[in-house]
N, C-alpha and C. Protein backbone atom coordinates (compact mmCIF):
# COMPACT_ATOMS: atom_id res chain seq x y z
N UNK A 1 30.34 -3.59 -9.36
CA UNK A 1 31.16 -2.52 -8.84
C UNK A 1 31.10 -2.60 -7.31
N UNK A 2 32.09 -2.20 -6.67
CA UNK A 2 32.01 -2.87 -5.28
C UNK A 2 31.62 -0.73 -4.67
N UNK A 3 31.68 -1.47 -3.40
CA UNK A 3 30.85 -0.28 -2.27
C UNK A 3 31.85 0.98 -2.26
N UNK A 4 33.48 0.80 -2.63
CA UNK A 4 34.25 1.92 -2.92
C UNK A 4 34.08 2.26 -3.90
N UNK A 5 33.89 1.86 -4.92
CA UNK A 5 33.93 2.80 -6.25
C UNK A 5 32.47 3.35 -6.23
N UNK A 6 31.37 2.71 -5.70
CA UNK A 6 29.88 3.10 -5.76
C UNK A 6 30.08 4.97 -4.93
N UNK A 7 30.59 4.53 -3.85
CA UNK A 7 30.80 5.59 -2.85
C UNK A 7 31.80 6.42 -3.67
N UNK A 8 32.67 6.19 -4.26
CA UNK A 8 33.26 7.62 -5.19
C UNK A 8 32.41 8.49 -6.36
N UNK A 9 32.47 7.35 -7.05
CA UNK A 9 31.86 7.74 -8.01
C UNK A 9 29.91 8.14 -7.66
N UNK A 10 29.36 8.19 -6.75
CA UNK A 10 28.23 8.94 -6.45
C UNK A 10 28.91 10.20 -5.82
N UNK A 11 29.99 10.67 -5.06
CA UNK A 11 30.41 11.84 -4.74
C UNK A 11 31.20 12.79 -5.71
N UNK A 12 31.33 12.04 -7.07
CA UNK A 12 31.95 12.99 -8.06
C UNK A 12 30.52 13.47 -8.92
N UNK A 13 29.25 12.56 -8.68
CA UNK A 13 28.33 12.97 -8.97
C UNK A 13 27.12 14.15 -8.18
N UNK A 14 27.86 13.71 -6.62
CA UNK A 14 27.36 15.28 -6.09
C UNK A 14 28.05 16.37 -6.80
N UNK A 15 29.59 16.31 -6.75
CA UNK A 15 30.01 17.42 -6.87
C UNK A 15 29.84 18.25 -8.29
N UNK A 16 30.30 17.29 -9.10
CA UNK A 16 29.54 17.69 -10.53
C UNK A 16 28.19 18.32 -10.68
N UNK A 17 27.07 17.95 -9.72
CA UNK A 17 25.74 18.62 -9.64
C UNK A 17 25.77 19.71 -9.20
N UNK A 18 26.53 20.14 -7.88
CA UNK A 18 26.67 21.17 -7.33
C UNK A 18 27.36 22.37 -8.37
N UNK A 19 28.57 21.73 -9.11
CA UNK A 19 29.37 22.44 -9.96
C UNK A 19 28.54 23.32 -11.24
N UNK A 20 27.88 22.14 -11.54
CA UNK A 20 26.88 22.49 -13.07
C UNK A 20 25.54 23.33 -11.93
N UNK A 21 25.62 23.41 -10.78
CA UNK A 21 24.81 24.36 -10.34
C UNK A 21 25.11 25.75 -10.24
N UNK A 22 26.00 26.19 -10.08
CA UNK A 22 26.68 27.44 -10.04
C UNK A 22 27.40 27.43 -11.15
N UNK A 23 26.83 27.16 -12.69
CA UNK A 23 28.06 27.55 -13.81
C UNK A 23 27.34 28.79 -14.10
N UNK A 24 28.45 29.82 -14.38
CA UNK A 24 27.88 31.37 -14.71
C UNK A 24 27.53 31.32 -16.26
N UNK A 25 26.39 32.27 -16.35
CA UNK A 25 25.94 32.87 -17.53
C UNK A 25 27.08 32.61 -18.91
N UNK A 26 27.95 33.12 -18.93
CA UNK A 26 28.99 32.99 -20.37
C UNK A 26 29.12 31.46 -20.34
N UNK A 27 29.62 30.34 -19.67
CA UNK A 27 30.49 29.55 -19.42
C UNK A 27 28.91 28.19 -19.47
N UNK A 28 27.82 28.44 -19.01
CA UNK A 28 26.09 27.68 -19.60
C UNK A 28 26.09 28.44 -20.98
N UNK A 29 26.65 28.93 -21.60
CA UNK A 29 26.25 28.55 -23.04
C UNK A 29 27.14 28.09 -24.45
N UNK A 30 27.89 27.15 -23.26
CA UNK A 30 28.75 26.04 -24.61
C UNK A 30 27.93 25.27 -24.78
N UNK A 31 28.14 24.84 -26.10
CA UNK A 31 27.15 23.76 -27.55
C UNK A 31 26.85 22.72 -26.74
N UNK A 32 27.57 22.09 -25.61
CA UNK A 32 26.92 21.29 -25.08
C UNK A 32 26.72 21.61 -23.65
N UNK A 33 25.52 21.78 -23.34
CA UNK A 33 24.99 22.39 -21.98
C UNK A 33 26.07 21.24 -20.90
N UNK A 34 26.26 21.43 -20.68
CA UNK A 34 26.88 20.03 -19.18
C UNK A 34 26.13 20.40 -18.09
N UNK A 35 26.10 21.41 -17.74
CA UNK A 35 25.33 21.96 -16.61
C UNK A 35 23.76 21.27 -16.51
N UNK A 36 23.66 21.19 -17.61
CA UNK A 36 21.83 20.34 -17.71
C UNK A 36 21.99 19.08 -17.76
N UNK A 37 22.72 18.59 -18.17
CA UNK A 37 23.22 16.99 -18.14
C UNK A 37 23.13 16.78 -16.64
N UNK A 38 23.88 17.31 -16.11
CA UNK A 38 24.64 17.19 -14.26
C UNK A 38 23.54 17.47 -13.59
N UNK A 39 22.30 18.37 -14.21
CA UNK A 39 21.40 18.77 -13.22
C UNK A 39 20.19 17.44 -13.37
N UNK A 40 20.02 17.08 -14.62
CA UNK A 40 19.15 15.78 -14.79
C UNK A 40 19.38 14.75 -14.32
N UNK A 41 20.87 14.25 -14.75
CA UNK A 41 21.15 12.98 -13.53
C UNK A 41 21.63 13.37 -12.09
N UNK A 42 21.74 14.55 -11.96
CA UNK A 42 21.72 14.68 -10.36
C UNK A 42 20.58 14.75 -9.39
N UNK A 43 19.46 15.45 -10.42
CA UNK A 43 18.24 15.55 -9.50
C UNK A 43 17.82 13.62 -9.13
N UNK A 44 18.20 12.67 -10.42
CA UNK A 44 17.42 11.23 -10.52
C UNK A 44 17.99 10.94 -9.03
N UNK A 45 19.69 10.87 -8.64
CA UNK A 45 20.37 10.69 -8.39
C UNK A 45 19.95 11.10 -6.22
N UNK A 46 20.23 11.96 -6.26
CA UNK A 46 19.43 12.83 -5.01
C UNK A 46 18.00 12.48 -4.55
N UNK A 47 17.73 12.46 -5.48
CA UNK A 47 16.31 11.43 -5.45
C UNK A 47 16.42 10.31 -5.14
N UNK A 48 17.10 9.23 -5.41
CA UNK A 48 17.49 7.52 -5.43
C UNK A 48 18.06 8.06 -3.75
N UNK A 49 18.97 8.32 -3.74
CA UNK A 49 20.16 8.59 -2.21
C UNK A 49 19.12 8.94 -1.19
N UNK A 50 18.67 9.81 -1.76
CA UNK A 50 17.88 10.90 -0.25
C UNK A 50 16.45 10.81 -0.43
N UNK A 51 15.38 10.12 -1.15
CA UNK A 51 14.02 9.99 -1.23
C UNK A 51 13.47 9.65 0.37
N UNK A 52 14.36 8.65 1.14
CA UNK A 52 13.27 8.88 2.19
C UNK A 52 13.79 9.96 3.37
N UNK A 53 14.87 10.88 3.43
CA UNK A 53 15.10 11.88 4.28
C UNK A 53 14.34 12.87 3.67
N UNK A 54 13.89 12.78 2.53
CA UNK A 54 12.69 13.95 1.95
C UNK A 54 11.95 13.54 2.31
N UNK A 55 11.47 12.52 2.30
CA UNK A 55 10.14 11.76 2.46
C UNK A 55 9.62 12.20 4.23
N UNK A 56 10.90 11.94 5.38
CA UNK A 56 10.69 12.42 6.35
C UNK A 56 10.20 13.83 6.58
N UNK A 57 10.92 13.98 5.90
CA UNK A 57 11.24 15.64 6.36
C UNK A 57 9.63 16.39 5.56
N UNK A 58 9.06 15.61 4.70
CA UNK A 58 7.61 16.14 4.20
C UNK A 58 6.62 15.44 4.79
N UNK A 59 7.03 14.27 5.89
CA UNK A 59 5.83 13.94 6.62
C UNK A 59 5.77 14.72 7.43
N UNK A 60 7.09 15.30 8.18
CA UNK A 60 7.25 16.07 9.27
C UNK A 60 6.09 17.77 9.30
N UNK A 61 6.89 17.61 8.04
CA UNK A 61 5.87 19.72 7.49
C UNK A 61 4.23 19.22 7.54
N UNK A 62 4.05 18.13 7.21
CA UNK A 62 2.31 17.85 7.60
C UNK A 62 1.73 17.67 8.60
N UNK A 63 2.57 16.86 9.21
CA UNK A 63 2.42 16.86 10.89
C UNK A 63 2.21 17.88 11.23
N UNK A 64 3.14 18.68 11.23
CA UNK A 64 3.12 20.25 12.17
C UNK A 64 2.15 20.85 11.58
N UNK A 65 1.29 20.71 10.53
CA UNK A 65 0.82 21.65 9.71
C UNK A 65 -0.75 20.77 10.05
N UNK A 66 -0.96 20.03 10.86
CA UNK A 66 -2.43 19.72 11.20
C UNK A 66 -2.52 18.83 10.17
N UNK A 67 -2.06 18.08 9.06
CA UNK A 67 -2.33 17.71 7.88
C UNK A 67 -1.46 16.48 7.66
N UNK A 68 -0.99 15.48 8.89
CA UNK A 68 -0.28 14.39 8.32
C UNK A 68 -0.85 12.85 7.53
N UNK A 69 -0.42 12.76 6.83
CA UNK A 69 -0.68 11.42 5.66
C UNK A 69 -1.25 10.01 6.21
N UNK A 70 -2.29 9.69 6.47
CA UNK A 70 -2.92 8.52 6.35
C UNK A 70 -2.30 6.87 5.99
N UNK A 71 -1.54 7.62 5.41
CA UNK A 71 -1.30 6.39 4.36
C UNK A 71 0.38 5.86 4.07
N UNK A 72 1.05 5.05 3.49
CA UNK A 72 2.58 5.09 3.25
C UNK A 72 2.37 5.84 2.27
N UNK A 73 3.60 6.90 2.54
CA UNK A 73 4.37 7.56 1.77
C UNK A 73 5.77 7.28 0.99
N UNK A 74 6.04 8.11 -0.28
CA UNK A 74 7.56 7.74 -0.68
C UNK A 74 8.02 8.67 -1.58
N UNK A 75 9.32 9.67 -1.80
CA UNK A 75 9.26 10.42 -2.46
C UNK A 75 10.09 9.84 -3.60
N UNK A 76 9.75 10.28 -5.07
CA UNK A 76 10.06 9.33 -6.79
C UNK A 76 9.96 10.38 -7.10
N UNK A 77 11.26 10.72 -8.33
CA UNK A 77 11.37 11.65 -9.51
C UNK A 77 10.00 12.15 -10.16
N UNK A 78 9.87 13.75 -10.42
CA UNK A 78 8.66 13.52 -11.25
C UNK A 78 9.73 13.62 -12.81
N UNK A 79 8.90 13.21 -13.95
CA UNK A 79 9.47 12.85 -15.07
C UNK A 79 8.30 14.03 -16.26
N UNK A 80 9.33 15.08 -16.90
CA UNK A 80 8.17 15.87 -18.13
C UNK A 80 8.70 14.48 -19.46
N UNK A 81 7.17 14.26 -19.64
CA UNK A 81 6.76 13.18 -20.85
C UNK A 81 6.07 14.14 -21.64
N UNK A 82 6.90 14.04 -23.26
CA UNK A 82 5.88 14.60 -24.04
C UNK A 82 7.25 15.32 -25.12
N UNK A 83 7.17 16.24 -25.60
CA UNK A 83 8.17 16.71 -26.63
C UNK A 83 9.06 17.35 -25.95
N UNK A 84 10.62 17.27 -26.87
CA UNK A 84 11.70 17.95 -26.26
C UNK A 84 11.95 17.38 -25.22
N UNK A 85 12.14 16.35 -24.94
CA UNK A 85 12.80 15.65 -23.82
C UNK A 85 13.91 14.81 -23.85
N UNK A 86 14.23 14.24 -23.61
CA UNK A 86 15.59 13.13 -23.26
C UNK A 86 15.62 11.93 -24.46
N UNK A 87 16.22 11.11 -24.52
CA UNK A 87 16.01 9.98 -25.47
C UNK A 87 14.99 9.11 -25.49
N UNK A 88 15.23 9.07 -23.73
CA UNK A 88 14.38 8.26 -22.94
C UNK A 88 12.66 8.27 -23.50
N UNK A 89 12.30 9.54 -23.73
CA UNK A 89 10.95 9.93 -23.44
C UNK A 89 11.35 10.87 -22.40
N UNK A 90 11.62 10.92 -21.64
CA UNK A 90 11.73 11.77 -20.22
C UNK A 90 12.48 12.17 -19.60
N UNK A 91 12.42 13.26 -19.02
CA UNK A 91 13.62 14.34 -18.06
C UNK A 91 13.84 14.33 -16.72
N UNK A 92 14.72 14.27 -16.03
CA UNK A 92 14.06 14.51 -14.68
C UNK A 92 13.86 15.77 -13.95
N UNK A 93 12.96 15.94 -13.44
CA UNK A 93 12.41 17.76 -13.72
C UNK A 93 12.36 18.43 -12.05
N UNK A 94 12.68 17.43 -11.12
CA UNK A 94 11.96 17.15 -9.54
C UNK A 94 11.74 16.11 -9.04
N UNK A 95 10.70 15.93 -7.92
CA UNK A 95 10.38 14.92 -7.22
C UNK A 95 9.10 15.28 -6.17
N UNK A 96 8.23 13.94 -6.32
CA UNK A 96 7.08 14.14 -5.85
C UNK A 96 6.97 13.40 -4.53
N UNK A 97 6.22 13.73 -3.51
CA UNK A 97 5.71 12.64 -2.66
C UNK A 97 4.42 12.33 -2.92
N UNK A 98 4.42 10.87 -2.82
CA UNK A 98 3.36 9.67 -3.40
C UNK A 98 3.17 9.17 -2.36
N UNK A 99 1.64 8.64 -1.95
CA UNK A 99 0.26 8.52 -1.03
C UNK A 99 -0.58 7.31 -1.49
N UNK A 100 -0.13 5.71 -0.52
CA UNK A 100 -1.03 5.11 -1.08
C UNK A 100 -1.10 3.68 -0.24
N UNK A 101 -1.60 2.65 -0.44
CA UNK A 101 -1.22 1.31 0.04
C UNK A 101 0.14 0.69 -0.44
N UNK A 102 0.61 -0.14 0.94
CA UNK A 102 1.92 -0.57 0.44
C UNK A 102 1.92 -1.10 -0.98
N UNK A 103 1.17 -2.03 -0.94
CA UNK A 103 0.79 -2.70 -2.78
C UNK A 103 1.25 -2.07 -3.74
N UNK A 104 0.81 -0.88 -3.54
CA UNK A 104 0.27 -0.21 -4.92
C UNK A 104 1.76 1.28 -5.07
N UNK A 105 2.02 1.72 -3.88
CA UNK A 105 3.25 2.34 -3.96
C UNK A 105 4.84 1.53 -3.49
N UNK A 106 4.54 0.43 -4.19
CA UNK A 106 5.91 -0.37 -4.19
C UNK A 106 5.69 -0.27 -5.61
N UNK A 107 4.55 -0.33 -6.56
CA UNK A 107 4.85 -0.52 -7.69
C UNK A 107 5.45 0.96 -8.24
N UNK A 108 4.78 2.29 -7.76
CA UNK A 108 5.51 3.46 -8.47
C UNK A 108 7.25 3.43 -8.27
N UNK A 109 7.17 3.66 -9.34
CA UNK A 109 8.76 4.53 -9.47
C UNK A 109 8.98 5.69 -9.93
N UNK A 110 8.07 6.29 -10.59
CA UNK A 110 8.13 7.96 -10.84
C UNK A 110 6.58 8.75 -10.98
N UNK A 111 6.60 9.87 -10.89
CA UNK A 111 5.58 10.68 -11.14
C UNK A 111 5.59 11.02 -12.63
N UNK A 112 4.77 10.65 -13.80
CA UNK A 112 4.77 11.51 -14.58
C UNK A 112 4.04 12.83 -15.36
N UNK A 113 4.52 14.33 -15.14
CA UNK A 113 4.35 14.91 -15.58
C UNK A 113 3.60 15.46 -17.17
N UNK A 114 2.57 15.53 -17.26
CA UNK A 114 1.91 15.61 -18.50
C UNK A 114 1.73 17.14 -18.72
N UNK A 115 2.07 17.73 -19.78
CA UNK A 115 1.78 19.17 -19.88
C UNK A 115 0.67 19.27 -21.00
N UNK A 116 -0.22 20.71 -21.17
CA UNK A 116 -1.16 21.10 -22.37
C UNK A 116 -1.62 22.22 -21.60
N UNK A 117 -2.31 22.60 -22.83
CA UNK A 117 -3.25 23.90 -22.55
C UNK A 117 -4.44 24.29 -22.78
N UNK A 118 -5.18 25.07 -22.14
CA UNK A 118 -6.74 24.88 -22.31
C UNK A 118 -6.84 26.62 -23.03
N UNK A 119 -7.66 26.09 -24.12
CA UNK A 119 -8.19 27.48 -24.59
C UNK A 119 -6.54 28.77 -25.43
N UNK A 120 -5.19 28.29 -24.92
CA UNK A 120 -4.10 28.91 -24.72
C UNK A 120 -4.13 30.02 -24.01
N UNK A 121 -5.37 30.02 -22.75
CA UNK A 121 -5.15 31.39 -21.48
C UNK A 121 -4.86 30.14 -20.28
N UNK A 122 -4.72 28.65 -20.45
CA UNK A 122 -4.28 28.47 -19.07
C UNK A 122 -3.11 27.40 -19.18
N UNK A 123 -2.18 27.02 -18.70
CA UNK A 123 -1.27 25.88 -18.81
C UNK A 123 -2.12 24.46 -17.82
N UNK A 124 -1.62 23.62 -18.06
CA UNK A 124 -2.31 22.53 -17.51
C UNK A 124 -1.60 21.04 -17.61
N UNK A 125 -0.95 20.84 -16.10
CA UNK A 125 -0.20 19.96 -15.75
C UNK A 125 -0.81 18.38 -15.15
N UNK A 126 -0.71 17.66 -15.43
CA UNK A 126 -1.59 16.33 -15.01
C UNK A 126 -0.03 15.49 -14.19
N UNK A 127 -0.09 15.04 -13.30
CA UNK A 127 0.51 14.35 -12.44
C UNK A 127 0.07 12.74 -12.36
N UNK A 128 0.64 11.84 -12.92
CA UNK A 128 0.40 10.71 -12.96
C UNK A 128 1.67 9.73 -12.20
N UNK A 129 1.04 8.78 -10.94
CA UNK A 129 2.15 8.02 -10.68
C UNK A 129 2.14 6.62 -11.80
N UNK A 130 3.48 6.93 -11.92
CA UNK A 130 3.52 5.16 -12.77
C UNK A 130 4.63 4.40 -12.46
N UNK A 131 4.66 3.48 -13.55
CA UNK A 131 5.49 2.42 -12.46
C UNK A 131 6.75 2.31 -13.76
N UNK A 132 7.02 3.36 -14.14
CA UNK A 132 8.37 2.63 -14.79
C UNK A 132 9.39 4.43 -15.09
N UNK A 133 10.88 4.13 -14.87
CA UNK A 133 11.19 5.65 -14.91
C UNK A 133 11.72 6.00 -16.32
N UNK A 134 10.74 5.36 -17.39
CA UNK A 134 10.68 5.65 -18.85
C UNK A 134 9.49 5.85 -19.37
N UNK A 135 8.89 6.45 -19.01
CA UNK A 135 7.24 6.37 -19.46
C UNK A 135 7.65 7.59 -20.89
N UNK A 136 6.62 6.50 -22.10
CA UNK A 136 6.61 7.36 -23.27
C UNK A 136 5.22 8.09 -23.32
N UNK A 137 5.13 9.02 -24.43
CA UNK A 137 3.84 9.45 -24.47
C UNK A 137 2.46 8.18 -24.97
N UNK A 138 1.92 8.53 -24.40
CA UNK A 138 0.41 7.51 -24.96
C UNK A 138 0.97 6.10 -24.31
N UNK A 139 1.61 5.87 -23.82
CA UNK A 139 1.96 4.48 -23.17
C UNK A 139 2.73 4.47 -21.72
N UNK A 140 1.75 5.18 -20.64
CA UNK A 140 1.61 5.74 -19.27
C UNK A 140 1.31 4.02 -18.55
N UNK A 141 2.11 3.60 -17.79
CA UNK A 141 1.34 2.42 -17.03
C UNK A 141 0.98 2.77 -15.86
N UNK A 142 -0.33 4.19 -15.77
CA UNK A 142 -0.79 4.43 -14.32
C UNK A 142 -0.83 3.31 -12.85
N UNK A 143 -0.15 4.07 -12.21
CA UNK A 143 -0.52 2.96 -10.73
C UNK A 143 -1.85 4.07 -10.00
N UNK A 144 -3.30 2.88 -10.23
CA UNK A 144 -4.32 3.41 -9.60
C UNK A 144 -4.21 3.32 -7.53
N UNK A 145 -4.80 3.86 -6.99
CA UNK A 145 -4.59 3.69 -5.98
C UNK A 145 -3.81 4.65 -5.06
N UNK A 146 -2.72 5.72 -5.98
CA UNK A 146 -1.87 6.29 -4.89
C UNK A 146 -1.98 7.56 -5.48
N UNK A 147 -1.99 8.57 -4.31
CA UNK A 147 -2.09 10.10 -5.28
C UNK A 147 -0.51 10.86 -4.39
N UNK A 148 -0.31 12.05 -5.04
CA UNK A 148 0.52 12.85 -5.33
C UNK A 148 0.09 13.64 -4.03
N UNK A 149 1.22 13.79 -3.07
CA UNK A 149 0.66 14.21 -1.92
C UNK A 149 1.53 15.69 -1.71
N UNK A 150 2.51 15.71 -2.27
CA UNK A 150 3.74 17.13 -2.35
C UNK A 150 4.58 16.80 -3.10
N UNK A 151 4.72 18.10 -3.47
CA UNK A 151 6.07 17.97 -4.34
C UNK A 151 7.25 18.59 -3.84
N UNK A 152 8.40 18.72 -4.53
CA UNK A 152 9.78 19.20 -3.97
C UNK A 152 9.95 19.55 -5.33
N UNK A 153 11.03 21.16 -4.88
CA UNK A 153 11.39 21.74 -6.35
C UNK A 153 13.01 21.73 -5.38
N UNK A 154 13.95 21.15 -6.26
CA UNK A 154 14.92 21.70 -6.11
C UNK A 154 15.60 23.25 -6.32
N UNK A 155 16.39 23.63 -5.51
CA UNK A 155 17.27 25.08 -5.82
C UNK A 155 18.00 25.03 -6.42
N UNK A 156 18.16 24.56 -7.72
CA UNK A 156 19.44 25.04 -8.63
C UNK A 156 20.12 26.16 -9.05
């Protein structure tokens, strides 16, 4: 696909994100959500385009904040692995910034999200970088070496 159609067709995919962002109450509950479709591949999507103007813009808030990163940084989708998810194995739920040696954060490509609960009085989220943006349950290919330095929640 050449650089015009790439460049359209990623701006019918902003707008579609933006669109399925503001769908009202009556109109989010046809049989097939679209609005959640548009918001899953838009968050991957925003993520791929804009990971390192986030990435700036969260070295920047550490800087100022007495607290800047040691290390290369890069911001990657986080992904919920586990039930009720996508075909894939996984959703895209956000995006994390990842902390590590070049080596070892060239290999991540997503954060994945692990959910459970302790006792059922606490929820309990595990953050794992790995290196593939399909990770199934029980078959995580952790990248050792790089930790989870911030996250980003989108405003939908």
């Amino acid at each position: 696909m050449n650089k015009w159609w790439q460049q359209r067709a990623a701006g019918l995919v902003v707008v579609a994100f933006l669109a399925g962002a503001s769908v009202s109450p009556a109109r989010a509950q046809l049989p097939v959500n679209i609005g959640s479709l548009i918001k899953l591949f838009g968050i991957g999507y925003v993520v791929k385009q804009f990971g390192p103007q986030i990435n700036s813009a969260i070295n920047t808030l550490m800087l100022n904040n007495n607290a800047a990163n040691r290390e290369l940084t890069k911001v990657v989708p986080i992904l919920s692995v586990g039930i009720n998810v996508g075909s894939s194995g996984a959703s895209y739920i956000g995006a994390a910034q990842v902390q590590g040696p070049k080596a070892a954060l060239d290999t991540v490509q997503a954060v994945a999200q692990i959910e459970g609960t302790f006792t059922g009085v606490a929820r309990l989220r595990g953050l794992v970088p790995v290196d593939s943006l399909t990770p199934l349950p029980g078959k995580l290919h952790r990248v050792y070496g790089v930790g989870v330095t911030a996250l980003v929640d989108f405003n939908l």
